[in-house]
PDB file of N, CA and C in Angstrom:
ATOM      1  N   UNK A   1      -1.729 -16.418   0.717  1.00  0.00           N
ATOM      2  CA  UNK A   1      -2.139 -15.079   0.359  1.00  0.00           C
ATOM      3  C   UNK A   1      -2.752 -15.109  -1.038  1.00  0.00           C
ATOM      4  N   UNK A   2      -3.496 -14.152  -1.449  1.00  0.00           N
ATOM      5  CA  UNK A   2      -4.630 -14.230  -2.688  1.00  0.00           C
ATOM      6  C   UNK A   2      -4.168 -13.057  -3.294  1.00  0.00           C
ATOM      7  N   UNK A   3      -3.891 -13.292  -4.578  1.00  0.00           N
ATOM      8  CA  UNK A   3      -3.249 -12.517  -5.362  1.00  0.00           C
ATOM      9  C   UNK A   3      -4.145 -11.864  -6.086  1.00  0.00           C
ATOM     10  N   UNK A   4      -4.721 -10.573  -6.631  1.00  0.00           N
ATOM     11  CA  UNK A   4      -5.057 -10.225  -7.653  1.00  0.00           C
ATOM     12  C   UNK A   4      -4.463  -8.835  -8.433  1.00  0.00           C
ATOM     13  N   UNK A   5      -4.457  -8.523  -9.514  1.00  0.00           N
ATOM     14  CA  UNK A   5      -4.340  -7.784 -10.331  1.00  0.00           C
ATOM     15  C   UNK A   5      -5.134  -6.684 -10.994  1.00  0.00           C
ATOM     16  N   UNK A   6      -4.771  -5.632 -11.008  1.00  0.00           N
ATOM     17  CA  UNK A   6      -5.559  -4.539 -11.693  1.00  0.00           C
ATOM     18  C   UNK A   6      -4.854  -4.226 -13.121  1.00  0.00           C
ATOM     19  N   UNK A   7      -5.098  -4.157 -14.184  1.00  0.00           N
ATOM     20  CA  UNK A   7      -4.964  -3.294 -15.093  1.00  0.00           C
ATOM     21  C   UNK A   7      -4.999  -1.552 -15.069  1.00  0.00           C
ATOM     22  N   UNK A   8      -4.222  -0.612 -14.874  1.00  0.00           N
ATOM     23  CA  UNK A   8      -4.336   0.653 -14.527  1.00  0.00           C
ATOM     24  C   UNK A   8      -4.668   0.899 -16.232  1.00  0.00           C
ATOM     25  N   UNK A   9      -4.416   0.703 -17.052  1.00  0.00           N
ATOM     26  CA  UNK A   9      -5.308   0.723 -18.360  1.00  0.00           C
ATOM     27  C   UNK A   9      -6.369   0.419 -18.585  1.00  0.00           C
ATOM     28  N   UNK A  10      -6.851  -0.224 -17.777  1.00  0.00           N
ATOM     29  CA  UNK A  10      -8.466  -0.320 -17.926  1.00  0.00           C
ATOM     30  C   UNK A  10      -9.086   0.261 -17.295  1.00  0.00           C
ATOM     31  N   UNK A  11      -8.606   1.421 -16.333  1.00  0.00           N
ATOM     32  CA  UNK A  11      -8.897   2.157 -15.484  1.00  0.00           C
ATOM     33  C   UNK A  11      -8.751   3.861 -15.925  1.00  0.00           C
ATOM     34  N   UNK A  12     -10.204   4.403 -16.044  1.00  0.00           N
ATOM     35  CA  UNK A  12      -9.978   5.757 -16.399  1.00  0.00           C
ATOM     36  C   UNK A  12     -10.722   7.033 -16.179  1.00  0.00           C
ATOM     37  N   UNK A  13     -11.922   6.211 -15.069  1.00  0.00           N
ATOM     38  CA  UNK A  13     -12.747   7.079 -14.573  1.00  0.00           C
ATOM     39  C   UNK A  13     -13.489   6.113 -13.280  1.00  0.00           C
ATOM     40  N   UNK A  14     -14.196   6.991 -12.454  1.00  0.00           N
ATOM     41  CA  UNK A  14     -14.914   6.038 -11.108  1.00  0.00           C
ATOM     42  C   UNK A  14     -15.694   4.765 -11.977  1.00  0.00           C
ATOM     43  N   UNK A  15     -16.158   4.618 -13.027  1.00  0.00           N
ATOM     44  CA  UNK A  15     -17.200   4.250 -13.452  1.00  0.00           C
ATOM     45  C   UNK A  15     -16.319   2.627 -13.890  1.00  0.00           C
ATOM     46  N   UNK A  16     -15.667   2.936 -14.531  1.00  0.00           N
ATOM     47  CA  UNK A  16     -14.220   1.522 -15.108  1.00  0.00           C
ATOM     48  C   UNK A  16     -13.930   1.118 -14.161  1.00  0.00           C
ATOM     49  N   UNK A  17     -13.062   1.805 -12.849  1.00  0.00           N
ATOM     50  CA  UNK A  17     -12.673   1.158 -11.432  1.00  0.00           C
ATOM     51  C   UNK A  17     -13.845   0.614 -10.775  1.00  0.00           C
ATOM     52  N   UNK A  18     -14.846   0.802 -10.704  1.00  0.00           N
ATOM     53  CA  UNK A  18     -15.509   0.195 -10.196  1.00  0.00           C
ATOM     54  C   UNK A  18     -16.313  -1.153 -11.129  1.00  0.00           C
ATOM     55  N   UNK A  19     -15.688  -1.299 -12.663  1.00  0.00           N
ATOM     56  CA  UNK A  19     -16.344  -2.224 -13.109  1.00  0.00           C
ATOM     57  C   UNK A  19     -14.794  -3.156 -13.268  1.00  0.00           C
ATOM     58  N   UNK A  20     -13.865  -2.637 -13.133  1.00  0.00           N
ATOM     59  CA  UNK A  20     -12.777  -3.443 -13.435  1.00  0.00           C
ATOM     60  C   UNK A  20     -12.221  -4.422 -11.829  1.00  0.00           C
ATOM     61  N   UNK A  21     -12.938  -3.526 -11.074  1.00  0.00           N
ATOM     62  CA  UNK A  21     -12.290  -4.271  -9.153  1.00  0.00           C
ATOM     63  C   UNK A  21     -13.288  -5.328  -9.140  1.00  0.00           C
ATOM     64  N   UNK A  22     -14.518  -5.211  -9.506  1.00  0.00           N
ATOM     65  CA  UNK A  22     -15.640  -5.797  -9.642  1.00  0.00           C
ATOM     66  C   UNK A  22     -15.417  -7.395 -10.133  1.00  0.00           C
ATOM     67  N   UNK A  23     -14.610  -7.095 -11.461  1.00  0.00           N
ATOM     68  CA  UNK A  23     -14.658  -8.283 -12.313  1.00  0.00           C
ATOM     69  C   UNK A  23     -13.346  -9.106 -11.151  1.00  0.00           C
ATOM     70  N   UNK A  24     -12.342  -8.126 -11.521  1.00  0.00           N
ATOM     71  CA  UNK A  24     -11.368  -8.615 -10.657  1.00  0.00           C
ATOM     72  C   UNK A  24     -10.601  -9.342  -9.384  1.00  0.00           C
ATOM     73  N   UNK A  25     -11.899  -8.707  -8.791  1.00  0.00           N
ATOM     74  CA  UNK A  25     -11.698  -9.552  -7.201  1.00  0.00           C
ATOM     75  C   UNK A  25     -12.891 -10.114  -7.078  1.00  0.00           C
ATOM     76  N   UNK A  26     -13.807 -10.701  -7.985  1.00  0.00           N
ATOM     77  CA  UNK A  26     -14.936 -10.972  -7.814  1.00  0.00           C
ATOM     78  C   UNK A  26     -16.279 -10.606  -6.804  1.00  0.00           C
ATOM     79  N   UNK A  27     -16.126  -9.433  -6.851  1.00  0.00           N
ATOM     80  CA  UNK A  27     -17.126  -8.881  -5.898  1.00  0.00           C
ATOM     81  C   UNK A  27     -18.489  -9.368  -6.443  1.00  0.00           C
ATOM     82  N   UNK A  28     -19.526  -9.538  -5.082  1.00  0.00           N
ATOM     83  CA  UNK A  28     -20.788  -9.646  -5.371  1.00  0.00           C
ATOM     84  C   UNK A  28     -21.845  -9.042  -6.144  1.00  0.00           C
ATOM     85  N   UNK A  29     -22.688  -9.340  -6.828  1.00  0.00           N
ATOM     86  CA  UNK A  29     -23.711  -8.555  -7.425  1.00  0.00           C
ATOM     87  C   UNK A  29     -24.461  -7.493  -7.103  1.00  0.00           C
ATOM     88  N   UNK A  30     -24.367  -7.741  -5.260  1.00  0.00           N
ATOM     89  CA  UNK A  30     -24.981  -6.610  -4.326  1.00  0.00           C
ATOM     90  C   UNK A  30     -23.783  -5.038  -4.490  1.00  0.00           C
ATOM     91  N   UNK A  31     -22.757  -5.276  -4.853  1.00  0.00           N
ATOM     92  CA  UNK A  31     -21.471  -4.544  -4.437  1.00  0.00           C
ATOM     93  C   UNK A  31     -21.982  -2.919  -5.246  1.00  0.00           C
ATOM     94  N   UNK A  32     -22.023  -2.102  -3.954  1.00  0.00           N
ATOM     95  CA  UNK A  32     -22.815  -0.858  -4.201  1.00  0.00           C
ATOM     96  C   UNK A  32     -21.807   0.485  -5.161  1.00  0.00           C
ATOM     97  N   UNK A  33     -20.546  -0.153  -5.377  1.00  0.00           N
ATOM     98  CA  UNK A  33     -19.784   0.774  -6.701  1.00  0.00           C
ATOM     99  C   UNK A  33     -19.325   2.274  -6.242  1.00  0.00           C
ATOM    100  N   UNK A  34     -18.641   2.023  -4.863  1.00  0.00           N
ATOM    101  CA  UNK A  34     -18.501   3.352  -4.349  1.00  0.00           C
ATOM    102  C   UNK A  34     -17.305   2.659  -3.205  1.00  0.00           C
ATOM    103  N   UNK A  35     -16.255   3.507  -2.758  1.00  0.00           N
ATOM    104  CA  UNK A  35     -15.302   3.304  -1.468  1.00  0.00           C
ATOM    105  C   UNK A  35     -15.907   2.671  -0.078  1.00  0.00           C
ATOM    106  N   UNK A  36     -17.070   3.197   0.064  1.00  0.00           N
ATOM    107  CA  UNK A  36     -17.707   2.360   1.354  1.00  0.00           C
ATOM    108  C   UNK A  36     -18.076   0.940   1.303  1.00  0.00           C
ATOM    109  N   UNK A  37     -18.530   0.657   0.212  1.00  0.00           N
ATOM    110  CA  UNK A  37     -18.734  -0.587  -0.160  1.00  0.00           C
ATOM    111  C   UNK A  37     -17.562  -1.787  -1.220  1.00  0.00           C
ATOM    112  N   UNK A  38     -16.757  -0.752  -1.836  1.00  0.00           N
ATOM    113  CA  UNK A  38     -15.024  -1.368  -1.912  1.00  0.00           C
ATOM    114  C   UNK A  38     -14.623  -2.145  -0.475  1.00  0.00           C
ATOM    115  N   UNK A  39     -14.375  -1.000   0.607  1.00  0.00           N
ATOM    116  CA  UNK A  39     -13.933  -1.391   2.289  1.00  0.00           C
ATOM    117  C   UNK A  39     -14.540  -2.429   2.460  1.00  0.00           C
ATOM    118  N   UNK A  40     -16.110  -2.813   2.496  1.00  0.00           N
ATOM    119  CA  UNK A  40     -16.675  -3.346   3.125  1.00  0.00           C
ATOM    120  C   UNK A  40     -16.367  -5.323   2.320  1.00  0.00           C
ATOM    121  N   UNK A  41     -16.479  -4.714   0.912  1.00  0.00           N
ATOM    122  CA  UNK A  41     -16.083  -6.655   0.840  1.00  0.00           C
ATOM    123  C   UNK A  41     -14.550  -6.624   0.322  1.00  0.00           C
ATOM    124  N   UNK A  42     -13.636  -5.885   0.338  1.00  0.00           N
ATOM    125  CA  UNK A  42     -12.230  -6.321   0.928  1.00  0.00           C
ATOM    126  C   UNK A  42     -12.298  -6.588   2.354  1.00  0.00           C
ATOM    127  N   UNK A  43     -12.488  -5.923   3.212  1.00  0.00           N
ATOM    128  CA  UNK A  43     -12.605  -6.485   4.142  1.00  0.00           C
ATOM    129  C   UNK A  43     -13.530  -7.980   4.882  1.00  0.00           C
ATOM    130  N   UNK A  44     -14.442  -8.021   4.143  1.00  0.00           N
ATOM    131  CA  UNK A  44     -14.694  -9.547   4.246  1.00  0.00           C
ATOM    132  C   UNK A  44     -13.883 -10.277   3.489  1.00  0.00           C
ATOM    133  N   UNK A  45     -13.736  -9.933   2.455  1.00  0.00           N
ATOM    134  CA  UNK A  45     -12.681 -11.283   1.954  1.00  0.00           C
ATOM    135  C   UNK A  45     -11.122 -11.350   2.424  1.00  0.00           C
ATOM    136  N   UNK A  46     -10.963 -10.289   3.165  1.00  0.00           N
ATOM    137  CA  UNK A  46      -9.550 -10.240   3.500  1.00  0.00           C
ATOM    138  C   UNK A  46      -9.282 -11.043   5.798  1.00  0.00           C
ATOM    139  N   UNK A  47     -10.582 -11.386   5.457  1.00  0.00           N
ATOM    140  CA  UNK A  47     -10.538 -12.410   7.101  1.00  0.00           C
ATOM    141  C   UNK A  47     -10.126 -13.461   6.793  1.00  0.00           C
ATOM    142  N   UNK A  48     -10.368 -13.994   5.885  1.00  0.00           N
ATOM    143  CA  UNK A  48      -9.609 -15.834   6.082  1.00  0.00           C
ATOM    144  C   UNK A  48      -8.304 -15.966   5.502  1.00  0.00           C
ATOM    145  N   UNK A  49      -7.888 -15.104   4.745  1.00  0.00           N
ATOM    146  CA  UNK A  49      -6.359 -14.604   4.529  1.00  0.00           C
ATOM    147  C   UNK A  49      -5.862 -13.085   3.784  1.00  0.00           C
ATOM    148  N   UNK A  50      -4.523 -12.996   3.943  1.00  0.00           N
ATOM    149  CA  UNK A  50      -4.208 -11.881   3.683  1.00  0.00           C
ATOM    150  C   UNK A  50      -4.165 -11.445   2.082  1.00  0.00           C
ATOM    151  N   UNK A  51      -4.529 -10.258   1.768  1.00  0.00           N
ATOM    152  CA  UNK A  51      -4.750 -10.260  -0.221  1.00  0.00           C
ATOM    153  C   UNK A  51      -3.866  -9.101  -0.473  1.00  0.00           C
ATOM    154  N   UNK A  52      -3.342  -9.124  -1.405  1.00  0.00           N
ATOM    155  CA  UNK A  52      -2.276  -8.731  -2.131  1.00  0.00           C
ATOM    156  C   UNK A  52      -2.975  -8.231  -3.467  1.00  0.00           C
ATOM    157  N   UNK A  53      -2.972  -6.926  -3.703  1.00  0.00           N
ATOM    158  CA  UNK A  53      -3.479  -5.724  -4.609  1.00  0.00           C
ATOM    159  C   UNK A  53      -2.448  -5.851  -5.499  1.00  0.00           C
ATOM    160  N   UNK A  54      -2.239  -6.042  -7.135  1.00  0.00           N
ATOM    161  CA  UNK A  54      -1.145  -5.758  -7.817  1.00  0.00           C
ATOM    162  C   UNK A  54      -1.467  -4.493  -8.689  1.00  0.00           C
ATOM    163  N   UNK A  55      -1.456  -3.145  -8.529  1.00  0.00           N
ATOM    164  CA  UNK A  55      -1.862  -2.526  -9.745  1.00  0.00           C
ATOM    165  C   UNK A  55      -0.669  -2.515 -11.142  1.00  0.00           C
ATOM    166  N   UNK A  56      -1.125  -3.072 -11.895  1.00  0.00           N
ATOM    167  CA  UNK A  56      -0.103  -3.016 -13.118  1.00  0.00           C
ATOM    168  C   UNK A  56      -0.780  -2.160 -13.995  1.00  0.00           C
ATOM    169  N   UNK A  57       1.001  -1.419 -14.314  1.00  0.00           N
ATOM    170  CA  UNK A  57       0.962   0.279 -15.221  1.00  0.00           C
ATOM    171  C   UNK A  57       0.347   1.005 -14.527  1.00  0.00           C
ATOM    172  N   UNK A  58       0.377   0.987 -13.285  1.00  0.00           N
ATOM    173  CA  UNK A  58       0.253   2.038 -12.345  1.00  0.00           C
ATOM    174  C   UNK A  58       0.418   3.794 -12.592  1.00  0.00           C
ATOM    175  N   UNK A  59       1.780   3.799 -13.478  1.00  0.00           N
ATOM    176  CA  UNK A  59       2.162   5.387 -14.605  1.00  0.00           C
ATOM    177  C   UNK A  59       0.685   5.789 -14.950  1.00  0.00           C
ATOM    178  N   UNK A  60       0.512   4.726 -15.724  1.00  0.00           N
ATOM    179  CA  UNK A  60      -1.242   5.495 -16.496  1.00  0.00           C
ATOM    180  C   UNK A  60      -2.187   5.577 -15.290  1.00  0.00           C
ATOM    181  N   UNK A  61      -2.219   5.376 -14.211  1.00  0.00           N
ATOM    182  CA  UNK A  61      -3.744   5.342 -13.784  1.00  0.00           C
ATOM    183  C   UNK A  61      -3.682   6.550 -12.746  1.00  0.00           C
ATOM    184  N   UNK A  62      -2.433   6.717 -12.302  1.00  0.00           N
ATOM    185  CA  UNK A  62      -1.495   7.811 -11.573  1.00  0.00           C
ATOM    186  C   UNK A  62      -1.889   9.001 -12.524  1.00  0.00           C
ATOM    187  N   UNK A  63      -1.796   8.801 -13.843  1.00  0.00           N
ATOM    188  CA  UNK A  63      -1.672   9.799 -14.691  1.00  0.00           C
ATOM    189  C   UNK A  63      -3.244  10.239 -14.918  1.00  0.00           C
ATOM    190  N   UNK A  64      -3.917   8.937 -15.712  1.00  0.00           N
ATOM    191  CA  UNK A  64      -5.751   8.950 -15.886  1.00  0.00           C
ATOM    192  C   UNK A  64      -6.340   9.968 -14.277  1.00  0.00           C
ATOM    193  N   UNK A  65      -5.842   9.592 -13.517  1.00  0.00           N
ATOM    194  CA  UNK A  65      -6.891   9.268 -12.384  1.00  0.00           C
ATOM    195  C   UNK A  65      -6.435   9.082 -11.133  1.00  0.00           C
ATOM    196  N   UNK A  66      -5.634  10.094 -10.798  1.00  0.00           N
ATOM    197  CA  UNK A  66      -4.693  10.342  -9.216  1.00  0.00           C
ATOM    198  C   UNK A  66      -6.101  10.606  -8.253  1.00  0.00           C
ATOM    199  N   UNK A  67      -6.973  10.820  -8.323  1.00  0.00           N
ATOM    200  CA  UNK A  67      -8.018  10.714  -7.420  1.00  0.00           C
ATOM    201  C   UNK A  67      -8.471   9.482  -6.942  1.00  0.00           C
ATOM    202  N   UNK A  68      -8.415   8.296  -8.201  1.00  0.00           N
ATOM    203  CA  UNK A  68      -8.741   6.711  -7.657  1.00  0.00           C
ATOM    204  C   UNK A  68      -7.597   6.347  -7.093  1.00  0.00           C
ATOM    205  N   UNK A  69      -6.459   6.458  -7.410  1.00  0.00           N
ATOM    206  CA  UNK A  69      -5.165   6.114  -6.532  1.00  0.00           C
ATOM    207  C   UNK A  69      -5.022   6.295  -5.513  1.00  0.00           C
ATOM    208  N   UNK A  70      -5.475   7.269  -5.085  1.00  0.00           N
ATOM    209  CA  UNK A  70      -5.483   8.215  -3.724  1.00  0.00           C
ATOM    210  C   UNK A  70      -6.071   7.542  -3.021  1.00  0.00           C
ATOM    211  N   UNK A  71      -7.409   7.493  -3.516  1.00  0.00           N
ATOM    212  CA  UNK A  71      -8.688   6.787  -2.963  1.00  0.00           C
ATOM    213  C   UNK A  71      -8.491   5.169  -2.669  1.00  0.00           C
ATOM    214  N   UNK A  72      -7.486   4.595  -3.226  1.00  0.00           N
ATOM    215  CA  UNK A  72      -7.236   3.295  -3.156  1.00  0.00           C
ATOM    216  C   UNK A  72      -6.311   3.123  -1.857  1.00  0.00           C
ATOM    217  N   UNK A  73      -5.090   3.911  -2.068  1.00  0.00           N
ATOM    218  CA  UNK A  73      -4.332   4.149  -0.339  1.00  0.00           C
ATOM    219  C   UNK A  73      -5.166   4.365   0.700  1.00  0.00           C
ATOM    220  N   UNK A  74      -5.549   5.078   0.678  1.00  0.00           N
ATOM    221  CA  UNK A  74      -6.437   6.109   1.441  1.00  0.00           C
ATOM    222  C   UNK A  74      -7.532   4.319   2.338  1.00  0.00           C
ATOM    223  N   UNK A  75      -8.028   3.951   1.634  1.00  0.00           N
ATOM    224  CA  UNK A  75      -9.297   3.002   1.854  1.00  0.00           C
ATOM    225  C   UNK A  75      -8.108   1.250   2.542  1.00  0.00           C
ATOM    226  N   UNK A  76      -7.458   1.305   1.590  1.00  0.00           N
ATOM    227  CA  UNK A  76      -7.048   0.041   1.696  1.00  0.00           C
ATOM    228  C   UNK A  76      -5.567   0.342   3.238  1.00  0.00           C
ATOM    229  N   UNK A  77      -5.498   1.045   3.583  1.00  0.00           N
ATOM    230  CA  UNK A  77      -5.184   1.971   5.153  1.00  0.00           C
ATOM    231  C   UNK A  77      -6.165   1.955   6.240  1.00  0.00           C
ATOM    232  N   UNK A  78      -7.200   1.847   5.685  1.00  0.00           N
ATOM    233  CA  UNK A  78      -8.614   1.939   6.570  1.00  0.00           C
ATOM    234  C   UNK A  78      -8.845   0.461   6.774  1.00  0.00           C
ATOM    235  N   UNK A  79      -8.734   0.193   6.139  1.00  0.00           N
ATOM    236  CA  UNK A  79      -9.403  -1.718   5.953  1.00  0.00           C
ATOM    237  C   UNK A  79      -8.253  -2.318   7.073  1.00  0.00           C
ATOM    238  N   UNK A  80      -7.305  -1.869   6.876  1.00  0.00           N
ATOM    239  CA  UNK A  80      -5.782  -2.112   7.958  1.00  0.00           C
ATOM    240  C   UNK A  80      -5.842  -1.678   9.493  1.00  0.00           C
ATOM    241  N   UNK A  81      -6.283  -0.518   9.212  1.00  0.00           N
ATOM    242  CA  UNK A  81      -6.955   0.504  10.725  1.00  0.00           C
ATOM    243  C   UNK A  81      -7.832  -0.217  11.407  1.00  0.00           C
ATOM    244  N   UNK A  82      -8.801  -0.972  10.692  1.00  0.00           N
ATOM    245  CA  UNK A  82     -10.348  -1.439  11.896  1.00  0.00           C
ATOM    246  C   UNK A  82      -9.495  -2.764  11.713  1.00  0.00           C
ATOM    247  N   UNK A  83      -8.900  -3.274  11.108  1.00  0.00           N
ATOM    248  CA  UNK A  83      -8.303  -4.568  11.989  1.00  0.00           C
ATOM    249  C   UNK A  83      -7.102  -3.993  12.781  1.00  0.00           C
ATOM    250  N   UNK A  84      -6.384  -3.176  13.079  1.00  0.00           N
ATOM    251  CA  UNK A  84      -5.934  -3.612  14.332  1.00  0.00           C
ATOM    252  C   UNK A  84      -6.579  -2.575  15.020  1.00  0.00           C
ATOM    253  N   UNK A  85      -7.529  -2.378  14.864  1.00  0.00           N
ATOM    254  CA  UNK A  85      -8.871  -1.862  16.167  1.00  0.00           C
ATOM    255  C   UNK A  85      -9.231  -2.721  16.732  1.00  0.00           C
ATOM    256  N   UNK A  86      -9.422  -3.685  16.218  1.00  0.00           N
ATOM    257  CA  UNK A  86     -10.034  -4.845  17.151  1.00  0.00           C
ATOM    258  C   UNK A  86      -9.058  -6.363  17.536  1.00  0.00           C
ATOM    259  N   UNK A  87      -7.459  -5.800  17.375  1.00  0.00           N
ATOM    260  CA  UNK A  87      -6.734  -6.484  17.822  1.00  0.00           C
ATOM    261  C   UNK A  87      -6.347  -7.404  17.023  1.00  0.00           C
ATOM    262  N   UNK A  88      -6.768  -7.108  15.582  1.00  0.00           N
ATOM    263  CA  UNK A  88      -6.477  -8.689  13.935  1.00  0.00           C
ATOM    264  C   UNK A  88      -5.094  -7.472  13.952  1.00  0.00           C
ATOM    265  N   UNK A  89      -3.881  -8.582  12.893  1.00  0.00           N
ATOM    266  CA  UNK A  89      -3.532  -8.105  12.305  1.00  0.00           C
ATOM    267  C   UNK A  89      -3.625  -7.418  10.887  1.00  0.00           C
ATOM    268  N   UNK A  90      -2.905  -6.402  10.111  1.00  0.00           N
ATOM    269  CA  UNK A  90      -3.171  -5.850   8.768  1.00  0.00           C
ATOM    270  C   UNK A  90      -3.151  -6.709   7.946  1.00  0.00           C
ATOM    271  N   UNK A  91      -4.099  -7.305   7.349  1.00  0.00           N
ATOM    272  CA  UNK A  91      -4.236  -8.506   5.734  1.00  0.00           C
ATOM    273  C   UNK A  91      -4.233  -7.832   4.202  1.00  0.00           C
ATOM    274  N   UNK A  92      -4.466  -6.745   4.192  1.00  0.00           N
ATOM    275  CA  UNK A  92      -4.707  -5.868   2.965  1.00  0.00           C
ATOM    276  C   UNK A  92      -3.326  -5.113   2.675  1.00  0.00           C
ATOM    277  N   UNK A  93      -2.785  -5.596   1.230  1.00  0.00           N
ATOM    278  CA  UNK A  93      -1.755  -4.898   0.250  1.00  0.00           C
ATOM    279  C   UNK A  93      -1.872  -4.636  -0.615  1.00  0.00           C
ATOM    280  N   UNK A  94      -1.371  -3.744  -0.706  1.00  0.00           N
ATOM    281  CA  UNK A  94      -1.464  -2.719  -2.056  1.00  0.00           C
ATOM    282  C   UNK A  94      -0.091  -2.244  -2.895  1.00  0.00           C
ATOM    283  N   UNK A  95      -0.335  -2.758  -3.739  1.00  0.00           N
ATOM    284  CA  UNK A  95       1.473  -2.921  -4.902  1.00  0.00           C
ATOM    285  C   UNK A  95       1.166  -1.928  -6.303  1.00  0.00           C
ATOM    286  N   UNK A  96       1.669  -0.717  -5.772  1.00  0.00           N
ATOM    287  CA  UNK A  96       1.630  -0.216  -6.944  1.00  0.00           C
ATOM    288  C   UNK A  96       3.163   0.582  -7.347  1.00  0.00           C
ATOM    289  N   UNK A  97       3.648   0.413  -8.612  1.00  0.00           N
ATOM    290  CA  UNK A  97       5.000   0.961  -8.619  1.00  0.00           C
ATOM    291  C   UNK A  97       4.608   1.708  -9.565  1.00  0.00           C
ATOM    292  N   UNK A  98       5.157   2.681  -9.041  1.00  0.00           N
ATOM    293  CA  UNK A  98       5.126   4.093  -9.934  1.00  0.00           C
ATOM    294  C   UNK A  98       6.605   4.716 -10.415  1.00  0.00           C
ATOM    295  N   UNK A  99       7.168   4.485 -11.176  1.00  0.00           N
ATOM    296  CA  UNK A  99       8.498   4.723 -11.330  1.00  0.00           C
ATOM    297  C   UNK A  99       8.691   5.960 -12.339  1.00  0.00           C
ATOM    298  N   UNK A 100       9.560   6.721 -12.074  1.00  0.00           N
ATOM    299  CA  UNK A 100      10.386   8.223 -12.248  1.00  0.00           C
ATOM    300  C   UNK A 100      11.311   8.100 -13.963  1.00  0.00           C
ATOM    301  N   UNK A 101      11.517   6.614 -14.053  1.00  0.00           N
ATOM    302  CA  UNK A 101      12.693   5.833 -14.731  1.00  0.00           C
ATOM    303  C   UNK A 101      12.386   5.905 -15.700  1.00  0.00           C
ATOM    304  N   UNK A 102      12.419   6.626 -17.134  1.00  0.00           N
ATOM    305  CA  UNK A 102      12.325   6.263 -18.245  1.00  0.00           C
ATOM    306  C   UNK A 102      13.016   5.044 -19.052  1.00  0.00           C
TER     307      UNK A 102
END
C-alpha cells in the first residue's frame, strides 16, 4: 500500500489543495485542479495498489476549509463506488482524525 500525507496547514483555500495534492501525490502536469480530475488520477494510481490518504492536523483544515474536507469524503467514496461497479475491490483511504480532545 502507498502511503501519502497531507499537511491540513498547508491547506486553506481550493487554490493550496489543489497545489499541495499536486506536489504530494505527484500528480501529472496535465492534472486539471478541480474534483473531477482529483477522481480521475487517484483512481489511476490507485489500480496497481491500494493508497492510503494521511491528512495531518486535520483540526485546522476542518476548521480553514470544511468544504475541501467534505469534498475529499465525498470524492474519495466515489473513486470506491466505480470500483466495485465494475466488480474491483475499494483501494482508496482516507485518514483523517479529527479529535474533540483538548
Amino acid at each position: 500500500m502507498k502511503s501519502f500525507y497531507l499537511k491540513g496547514e498547508n491547506i486553506a483555500d481550493w487554490d493550496s489543495f489543489h497545489k499541495e495534492i499536486k506536489h504530494v501525490l505527484g500528480f501529472p502536469d496535465y492534472y486539471g485542479e478541480n474534483m473531477n480530475a482529483w477522481i480521475d488520477c487517484v483512481d489511476e494510481m490507485s489500480e496497481e495498489e491500494p493508497i492510503l490518504i494521511q491528512i495531518e492536523n486535520c483540526k485546522l483544515l476542518k476548521t480553514r476549509a470544511p468544504e475541501i474536507l467534505e469534498a475529499l469524503f465525498e470524492c474519495t467514496a466515489f473513486v470506491n463506488y466505480r470500483k466495485l461497479e465494475v466488480g474491483s475491490k475499494p483501494t482508496l483511504i482516507l485518514s483523517a482524525f479529527i479529535s474533540s480532545i483538548n
